[in-house]
C-alpha atoms as a PDB file:
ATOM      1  CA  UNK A   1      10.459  13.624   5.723  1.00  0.00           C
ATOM      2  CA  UNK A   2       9.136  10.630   3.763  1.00  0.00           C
ATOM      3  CA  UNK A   3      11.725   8.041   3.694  1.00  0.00           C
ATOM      4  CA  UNK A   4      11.577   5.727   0.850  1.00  0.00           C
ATOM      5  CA  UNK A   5      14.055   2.490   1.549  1.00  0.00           C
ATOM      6  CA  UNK A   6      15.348   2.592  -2.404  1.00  0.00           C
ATOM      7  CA  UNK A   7      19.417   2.328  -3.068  1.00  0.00           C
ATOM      8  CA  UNK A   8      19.163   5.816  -4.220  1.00  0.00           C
ATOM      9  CA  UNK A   9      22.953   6.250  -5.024  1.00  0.00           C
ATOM     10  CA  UNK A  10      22.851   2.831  -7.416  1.00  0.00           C
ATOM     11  CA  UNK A  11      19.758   4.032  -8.948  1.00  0.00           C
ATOM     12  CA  UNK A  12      21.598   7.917  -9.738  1.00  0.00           C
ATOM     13  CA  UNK A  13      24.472   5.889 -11.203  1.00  0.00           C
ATOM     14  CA  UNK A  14      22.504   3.767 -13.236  1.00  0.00           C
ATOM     15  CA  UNK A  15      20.830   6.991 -15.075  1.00  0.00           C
ATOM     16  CA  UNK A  16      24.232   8.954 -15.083  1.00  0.00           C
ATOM     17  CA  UNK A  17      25.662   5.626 -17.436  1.00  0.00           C
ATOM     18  CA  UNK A  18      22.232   5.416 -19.116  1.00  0.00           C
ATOM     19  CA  UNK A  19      22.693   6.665 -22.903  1.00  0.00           C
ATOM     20  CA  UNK A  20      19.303   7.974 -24.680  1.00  0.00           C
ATOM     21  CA  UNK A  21      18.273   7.493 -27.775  1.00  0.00           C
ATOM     22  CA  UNK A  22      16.238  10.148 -29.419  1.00  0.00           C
ATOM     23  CA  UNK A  23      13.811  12.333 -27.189  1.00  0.00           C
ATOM     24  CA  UNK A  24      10.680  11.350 -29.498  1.00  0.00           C
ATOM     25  CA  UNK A  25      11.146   7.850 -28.220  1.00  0.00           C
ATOM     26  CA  UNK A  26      12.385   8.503 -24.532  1.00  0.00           C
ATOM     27  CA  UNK A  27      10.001  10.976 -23.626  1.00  0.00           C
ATOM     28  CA  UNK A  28       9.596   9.619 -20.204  1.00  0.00           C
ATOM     29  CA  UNK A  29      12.955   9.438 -19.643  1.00  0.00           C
ATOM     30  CA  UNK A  30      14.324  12.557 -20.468  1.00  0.00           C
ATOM     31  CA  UNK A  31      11.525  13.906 -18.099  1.00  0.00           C
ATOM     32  CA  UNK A  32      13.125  11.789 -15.371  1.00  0.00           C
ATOM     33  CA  UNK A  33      16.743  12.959 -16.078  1.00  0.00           C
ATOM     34  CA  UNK A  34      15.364  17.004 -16.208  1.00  0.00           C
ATOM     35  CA  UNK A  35      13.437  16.420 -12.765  1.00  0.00           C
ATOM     36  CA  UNK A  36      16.845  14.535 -11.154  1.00  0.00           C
ATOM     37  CA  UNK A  37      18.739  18.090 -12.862  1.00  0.00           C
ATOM     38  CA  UNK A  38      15.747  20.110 -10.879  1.00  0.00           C
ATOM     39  CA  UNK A  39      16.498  17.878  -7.625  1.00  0.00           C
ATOM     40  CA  UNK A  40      13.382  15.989  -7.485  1.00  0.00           C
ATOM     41  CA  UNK A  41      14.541  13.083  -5.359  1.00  0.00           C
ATOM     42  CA  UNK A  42      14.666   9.619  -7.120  1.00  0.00           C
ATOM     43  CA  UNK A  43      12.651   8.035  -4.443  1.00  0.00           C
ATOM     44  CA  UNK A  44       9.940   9.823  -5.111  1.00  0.00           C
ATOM     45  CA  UNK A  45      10.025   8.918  -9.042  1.00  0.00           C
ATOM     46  CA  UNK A  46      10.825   5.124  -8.554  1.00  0.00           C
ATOM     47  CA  UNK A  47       7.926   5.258  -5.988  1.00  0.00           C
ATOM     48  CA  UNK A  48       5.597   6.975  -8.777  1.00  0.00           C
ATOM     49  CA  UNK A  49       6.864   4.909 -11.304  1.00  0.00           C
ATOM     50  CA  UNK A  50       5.823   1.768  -9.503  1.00  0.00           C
ATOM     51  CA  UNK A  51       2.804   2.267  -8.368  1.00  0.00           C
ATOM     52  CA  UNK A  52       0.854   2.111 -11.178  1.00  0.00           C
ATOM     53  CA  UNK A  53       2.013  -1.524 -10.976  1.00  0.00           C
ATOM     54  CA  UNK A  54       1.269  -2.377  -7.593  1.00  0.00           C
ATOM     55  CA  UNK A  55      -2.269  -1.190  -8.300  1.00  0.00           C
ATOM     56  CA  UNK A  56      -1.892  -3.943 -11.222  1.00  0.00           C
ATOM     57  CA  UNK A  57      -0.722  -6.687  -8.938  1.00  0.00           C
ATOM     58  CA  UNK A  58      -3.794  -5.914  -6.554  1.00  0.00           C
ATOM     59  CA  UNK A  59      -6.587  -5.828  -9.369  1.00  0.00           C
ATOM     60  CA  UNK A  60      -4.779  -9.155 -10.596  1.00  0.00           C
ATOM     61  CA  UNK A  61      -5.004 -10.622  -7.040  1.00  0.00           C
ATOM     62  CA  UNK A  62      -8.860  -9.350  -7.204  1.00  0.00           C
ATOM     63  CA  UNK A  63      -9.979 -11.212 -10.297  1.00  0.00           C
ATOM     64  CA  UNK A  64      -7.139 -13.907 -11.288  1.00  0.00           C
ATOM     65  CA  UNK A  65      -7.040 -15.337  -7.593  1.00  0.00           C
ATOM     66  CA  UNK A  66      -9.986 -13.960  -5.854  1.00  0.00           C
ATOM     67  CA  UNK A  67      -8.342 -11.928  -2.724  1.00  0.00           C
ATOM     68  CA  UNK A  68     -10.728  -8.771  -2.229  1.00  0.00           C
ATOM     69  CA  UNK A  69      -9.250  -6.597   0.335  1.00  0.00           C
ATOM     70  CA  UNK A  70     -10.326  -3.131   0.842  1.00  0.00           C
ATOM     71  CA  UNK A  71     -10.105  -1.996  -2.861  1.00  0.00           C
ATOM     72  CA  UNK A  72      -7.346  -0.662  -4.519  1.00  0.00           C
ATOM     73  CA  UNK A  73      -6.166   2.420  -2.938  1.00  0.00           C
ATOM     74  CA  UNK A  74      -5.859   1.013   1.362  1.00  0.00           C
ATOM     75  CA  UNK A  75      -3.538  -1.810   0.271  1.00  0.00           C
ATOM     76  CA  UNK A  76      -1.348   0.352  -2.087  1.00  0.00           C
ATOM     77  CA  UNK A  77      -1.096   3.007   0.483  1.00  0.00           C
ATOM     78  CA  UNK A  78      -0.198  -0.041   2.764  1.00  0.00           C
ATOM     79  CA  UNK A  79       2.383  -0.730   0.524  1.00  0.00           C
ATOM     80  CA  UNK A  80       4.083   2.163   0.138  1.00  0.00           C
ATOM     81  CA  UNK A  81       3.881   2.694   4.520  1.00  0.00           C
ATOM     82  CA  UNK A  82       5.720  -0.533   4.922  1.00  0.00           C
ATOM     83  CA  UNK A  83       8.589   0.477   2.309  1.00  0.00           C
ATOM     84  CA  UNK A  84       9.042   3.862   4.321  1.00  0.00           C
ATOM     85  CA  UNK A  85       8.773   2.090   8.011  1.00  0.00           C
ATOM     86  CA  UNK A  86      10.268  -1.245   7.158  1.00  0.00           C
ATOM     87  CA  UNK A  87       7.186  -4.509   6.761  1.00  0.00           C
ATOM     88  CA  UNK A  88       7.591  -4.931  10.854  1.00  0.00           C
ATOM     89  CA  UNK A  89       6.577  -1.564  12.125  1.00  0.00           C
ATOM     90  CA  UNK A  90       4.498  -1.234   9.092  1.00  0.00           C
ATOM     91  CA  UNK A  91       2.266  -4.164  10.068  1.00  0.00           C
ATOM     92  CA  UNK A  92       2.697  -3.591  13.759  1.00  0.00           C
ATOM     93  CA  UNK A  93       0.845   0.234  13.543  1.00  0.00           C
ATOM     94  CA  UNK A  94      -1.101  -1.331  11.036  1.00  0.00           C
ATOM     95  CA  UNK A  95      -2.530  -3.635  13.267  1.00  0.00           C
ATOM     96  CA  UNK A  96      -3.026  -1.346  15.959  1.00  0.00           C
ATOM     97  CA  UNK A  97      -4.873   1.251  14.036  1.00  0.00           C
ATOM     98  CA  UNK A  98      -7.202  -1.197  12.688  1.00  0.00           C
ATOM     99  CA  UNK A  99      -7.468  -2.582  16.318  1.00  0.00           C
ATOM    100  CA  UNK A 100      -8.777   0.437  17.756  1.00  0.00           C
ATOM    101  CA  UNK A 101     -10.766   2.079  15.140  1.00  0.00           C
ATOM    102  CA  UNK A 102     -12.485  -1.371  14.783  1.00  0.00           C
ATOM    103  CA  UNK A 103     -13.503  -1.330  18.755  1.00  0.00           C
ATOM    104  CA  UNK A 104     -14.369   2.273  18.656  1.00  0.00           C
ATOM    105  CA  UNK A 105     -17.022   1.934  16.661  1.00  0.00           C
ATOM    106  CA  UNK A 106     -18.313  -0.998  18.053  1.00  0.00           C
ATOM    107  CA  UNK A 107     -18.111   0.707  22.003  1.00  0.00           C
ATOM    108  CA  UNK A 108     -19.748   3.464  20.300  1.00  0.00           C
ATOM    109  CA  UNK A 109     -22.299   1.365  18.826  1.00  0.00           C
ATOM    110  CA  UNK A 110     -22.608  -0.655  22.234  1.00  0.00           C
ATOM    111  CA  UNK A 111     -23.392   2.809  24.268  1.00  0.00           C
ATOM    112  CA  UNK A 112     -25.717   3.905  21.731  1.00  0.00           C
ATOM    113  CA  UNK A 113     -23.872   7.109  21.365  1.00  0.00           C
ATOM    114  CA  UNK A 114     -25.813   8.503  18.818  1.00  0.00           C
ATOM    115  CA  UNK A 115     -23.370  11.115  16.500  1.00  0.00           C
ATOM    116  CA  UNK A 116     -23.533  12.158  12.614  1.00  0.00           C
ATOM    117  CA  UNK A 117     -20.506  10.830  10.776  1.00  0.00           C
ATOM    118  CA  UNK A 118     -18.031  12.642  10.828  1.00  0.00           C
ATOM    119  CA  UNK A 119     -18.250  14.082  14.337  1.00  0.00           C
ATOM    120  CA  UNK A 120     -17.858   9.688  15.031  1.00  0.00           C
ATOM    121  CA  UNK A 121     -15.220   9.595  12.908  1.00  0.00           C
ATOM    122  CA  UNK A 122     -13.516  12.360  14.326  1.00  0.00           C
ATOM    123  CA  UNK A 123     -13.525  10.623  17.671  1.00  0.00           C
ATOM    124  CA  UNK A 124     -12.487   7.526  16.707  1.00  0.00           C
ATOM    125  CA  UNK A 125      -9.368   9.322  14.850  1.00  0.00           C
ATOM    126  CA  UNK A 126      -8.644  10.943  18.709  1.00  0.00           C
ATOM    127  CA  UNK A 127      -8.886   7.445  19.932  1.00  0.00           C
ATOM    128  CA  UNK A 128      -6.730   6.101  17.054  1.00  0.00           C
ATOM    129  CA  UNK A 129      -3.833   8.951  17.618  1.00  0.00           C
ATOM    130  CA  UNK A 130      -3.493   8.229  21.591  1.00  0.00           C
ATOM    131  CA  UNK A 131      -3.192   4.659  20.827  1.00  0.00           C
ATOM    132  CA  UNK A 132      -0.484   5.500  18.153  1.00  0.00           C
ATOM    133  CA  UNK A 133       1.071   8.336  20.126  1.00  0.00           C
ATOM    134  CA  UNK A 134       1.046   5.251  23.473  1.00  0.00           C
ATOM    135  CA  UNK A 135       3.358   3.011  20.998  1.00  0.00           C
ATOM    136  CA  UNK A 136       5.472   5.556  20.010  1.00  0.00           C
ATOM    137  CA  UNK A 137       6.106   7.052  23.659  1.00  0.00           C
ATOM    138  CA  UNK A 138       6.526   2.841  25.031  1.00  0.00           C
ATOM    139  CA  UNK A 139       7.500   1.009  22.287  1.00  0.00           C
ATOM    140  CA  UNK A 140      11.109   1.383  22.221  1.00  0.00           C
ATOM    141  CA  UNK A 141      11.517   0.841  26.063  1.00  0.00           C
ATOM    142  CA  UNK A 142       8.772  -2.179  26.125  1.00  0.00           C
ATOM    143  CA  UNK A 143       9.489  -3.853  23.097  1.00  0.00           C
ATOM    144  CA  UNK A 144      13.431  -2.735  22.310  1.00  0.00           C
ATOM    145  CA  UNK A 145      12.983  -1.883  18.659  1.00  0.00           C
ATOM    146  CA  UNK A 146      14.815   1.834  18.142  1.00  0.00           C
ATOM    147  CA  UNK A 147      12.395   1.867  14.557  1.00  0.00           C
ATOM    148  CA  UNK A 148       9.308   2.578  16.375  1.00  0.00           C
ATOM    149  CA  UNK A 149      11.596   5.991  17.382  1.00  0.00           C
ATOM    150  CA  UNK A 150      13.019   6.656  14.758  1.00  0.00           C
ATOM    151  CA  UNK A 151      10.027   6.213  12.269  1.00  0.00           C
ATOM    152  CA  UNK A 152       8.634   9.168  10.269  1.00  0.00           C
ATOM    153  CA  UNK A 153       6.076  10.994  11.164  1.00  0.00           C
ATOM    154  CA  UNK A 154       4.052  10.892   7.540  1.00  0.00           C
ATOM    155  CA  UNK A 155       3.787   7.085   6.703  1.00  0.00           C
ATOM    156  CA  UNK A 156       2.573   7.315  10.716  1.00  0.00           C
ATOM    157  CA  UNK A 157      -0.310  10.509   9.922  1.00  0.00           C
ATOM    158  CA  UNK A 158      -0.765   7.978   6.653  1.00  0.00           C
ATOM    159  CA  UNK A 159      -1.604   5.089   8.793  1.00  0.00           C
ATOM    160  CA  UNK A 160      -4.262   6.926  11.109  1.00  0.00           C
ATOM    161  CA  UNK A 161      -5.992   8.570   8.222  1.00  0.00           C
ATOM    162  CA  UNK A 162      -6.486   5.498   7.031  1.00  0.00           C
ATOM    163  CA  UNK A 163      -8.718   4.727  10.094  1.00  0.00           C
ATOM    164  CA  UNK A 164     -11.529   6.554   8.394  1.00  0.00           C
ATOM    165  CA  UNK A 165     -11.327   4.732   5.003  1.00  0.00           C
ATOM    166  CA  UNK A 166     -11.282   0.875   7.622  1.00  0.00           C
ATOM    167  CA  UNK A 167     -13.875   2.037   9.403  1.00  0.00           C
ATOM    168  CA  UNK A 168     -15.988   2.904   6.043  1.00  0.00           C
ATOM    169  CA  UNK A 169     -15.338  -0.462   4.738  1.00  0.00           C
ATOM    170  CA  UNK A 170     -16.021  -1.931   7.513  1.00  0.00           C
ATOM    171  CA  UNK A 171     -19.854  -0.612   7.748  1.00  0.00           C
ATOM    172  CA  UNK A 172     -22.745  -2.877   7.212  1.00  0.00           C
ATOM    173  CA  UNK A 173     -20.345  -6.333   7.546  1.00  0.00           C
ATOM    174  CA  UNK A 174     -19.770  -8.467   9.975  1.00  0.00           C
ATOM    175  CA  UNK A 175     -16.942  -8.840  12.208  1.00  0.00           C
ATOM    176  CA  UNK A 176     -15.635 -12.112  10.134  1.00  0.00           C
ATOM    177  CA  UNK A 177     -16.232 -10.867   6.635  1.00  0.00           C
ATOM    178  CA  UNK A 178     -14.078  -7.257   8.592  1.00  0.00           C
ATOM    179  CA  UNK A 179     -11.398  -9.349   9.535  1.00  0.00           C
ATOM    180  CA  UNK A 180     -11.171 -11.349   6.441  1.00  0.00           C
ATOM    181  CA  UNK A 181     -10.802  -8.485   4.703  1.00  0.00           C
ATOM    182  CA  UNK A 182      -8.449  -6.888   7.204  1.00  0.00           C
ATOM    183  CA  UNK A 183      -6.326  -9.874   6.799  1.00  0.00           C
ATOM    184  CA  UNK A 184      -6.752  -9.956   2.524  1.00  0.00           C
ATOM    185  CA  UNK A 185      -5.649  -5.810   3.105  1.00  0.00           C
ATOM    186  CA  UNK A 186      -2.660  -7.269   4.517  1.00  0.00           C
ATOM    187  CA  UNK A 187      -1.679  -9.608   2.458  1.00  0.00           C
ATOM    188  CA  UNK A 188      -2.320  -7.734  -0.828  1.00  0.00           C
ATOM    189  CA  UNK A 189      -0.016  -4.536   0.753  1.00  0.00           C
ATOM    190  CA  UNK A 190       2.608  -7.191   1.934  1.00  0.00           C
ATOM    191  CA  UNK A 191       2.672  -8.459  -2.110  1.00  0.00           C
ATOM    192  CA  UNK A 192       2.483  -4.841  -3.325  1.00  0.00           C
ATOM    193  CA  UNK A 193       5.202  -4.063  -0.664  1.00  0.00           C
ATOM    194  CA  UNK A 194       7.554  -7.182  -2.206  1.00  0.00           C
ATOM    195  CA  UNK A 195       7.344  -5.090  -5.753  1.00  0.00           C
ATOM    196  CA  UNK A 196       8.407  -2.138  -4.262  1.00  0.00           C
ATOM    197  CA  UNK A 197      11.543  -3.848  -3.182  1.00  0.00           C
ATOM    198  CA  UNK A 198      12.667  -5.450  -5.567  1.00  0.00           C
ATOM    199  CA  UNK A 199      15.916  -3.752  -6.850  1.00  0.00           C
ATOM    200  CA  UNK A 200      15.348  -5.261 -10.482  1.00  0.00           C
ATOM    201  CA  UNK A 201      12.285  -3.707 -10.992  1.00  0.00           C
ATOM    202  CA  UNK A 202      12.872  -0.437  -9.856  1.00  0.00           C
ATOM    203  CA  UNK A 203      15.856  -0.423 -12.211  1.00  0.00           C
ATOM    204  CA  UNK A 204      14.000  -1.360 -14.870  1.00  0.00           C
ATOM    205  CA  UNK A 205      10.892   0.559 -14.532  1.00  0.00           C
ATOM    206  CA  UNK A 206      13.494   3.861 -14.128  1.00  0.00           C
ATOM    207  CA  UNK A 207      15.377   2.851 -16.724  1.00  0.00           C
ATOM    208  CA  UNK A 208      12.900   1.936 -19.596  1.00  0.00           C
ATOM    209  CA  UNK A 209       9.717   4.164 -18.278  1.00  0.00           C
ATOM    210  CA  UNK A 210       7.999   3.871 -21.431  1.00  0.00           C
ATOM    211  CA  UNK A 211       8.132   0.118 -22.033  1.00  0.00           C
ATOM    212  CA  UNK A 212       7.354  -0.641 -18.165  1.00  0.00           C
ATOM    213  CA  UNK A 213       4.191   1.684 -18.926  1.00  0.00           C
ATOM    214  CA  UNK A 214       3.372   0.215 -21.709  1.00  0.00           C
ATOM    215  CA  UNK A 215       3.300  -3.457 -20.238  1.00  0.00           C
ATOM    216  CA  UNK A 216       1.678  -2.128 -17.151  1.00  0.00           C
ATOM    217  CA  UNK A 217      -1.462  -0.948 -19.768  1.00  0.00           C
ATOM    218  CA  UNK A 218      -1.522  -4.044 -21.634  1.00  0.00           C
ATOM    219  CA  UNK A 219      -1.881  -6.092 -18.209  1.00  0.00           C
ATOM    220  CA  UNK A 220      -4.604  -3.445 -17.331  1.00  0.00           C
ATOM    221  CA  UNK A 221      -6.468  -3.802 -20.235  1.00  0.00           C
ATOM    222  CA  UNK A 222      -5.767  -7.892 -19.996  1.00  0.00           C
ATOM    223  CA  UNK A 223      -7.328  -7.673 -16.508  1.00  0.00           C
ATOM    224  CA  UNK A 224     -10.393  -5.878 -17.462  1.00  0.00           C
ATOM    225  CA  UNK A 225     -11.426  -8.452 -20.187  1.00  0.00           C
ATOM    226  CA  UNK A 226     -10.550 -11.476 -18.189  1.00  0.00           C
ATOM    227  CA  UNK A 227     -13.900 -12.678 -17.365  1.00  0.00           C
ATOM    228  CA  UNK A 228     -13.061 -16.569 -15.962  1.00  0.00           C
ATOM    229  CA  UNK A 229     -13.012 -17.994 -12.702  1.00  0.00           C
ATOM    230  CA  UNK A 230     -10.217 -17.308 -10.048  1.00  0.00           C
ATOM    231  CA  UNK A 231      -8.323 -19.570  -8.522  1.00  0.00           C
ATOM    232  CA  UNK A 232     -10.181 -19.265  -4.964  1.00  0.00           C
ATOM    233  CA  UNK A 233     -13.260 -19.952  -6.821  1.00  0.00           C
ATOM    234  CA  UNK A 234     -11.708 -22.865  -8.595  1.00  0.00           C
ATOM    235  CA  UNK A 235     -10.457 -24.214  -5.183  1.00  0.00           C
ATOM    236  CA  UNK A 236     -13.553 -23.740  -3.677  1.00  0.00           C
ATOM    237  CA  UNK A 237     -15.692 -25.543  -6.329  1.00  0.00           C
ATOM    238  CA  UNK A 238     -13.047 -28.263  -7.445  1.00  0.00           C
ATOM    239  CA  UNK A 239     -15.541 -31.219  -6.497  1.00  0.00           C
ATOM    240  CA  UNK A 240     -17.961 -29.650  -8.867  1.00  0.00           C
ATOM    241  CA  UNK A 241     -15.383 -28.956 -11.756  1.00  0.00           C
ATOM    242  CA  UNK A 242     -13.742 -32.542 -11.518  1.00  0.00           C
ATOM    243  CA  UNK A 243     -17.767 -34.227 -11.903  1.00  0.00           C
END
């Protein structure tokens, strides 16, 4: 099962004490109370309801401070794998995954092994899941942390299918401008994961769906007209802007 780390017994309560107003205006939420009545667990929602945010957050990191990362959709996976596994076993499979997959390809490129794509990716996913599976089996005995055995299994399958989408990235750049956007990956998931987290928002974004939408759009929209320089940029060319 998926574990999601929300307070899902303060979050029920906080809906139970709720009081609508009229359906035509709480659309959303009247959804959300009919799905709770159906047993579609809150976690799930909250998670939902949130990510449409983080994905915010990590376009607003893009072009209001200038962190790339591997788009949109690796960090905000990221994000959600480190609220299931907790940020330390999160990062720590992270970094192993990316590890590998990274010196697969380049032994593979080294030997001149000459494959199509997918049979090469399908190799480097074998070589990805022993590594993962070698953690799993050691970890807790090596490294004392009872997490790495009691960690789900999907955030981990998560994690190595995201090999494939690293290794894509990764294709035509060089090993710094990789790891500099390993590293931005990581940062932007460790932001988005800080979002998730937070109790405030998840109570508000469950509790007032349509106006948390709504201001989610209108920073959207804000980020796709924004058309100045970032902060990185500003940093980088402050000698020029001060002359």
């Amino acid at each position: 099962m998926f574990r999601i780390n929300f307070e899902a017994d303060v979050l029920l309560a906080l809906v139970g004490q709720q009081e609508l107003g009229s359906a035509w205006l709480h659309p959303i939420s009247y959804a959300i109370r009919n799905a709770l009545t159906q047993g579609v667990p809150i976690d799930n929602i909250v998670l939902l309801l949130l990510l449409p945010l983080v994905a915010a957050v990590i376009a607003a990191s893009r072009h209001l401070i200038g962190l790339r990362g591997f788009g949109i959709f690796l960090p905000a996976a990221l994000s959600a794998v480190f609220v299931a596994t907790g940020p330390v076993v999160g990062i720590g499979l992270f970094l192993v995954i990316v590890t590998v997959s990274t010196f697969s390809r380049m032994l593979l490129r080294r030997l001149r092994v000459k494959l199509q794509y997918l049979p090469r990716m399908a190799l480097i996913l074998l070589v990805v899941v022993l590594a993962v599976l070698a953690i799993l089996f050691v970890g807790p005995q090596i490294f004392g942390r009872r997490e790495l055995a009691e960690v789900s299994i999907f955030p981990v399958i998560i994690l190595v299918l995201l090999a494939e989408d690293f290794t894509r990235a990764q294709l035509g750049k060089s090993i710094r401008i990789a790891a500099s956007l390993t590293v931005e990956t990581l940062i932007l998931a460790l932001m988005s994961f800080v979002f998730l987290s937070l109790s405030a928002l998840q109570e508000f974004a469950l509790l007032n769906p349509e106006i948390y939408l709504l201001m989610v759009l209108g920073l959207d929209l804000f980020l796709g007209t924004y058309s100045g320089l970032r902060l990185l940029e500003i940093w980088r060319f402050r000698k020029l802007i001060r002359n």
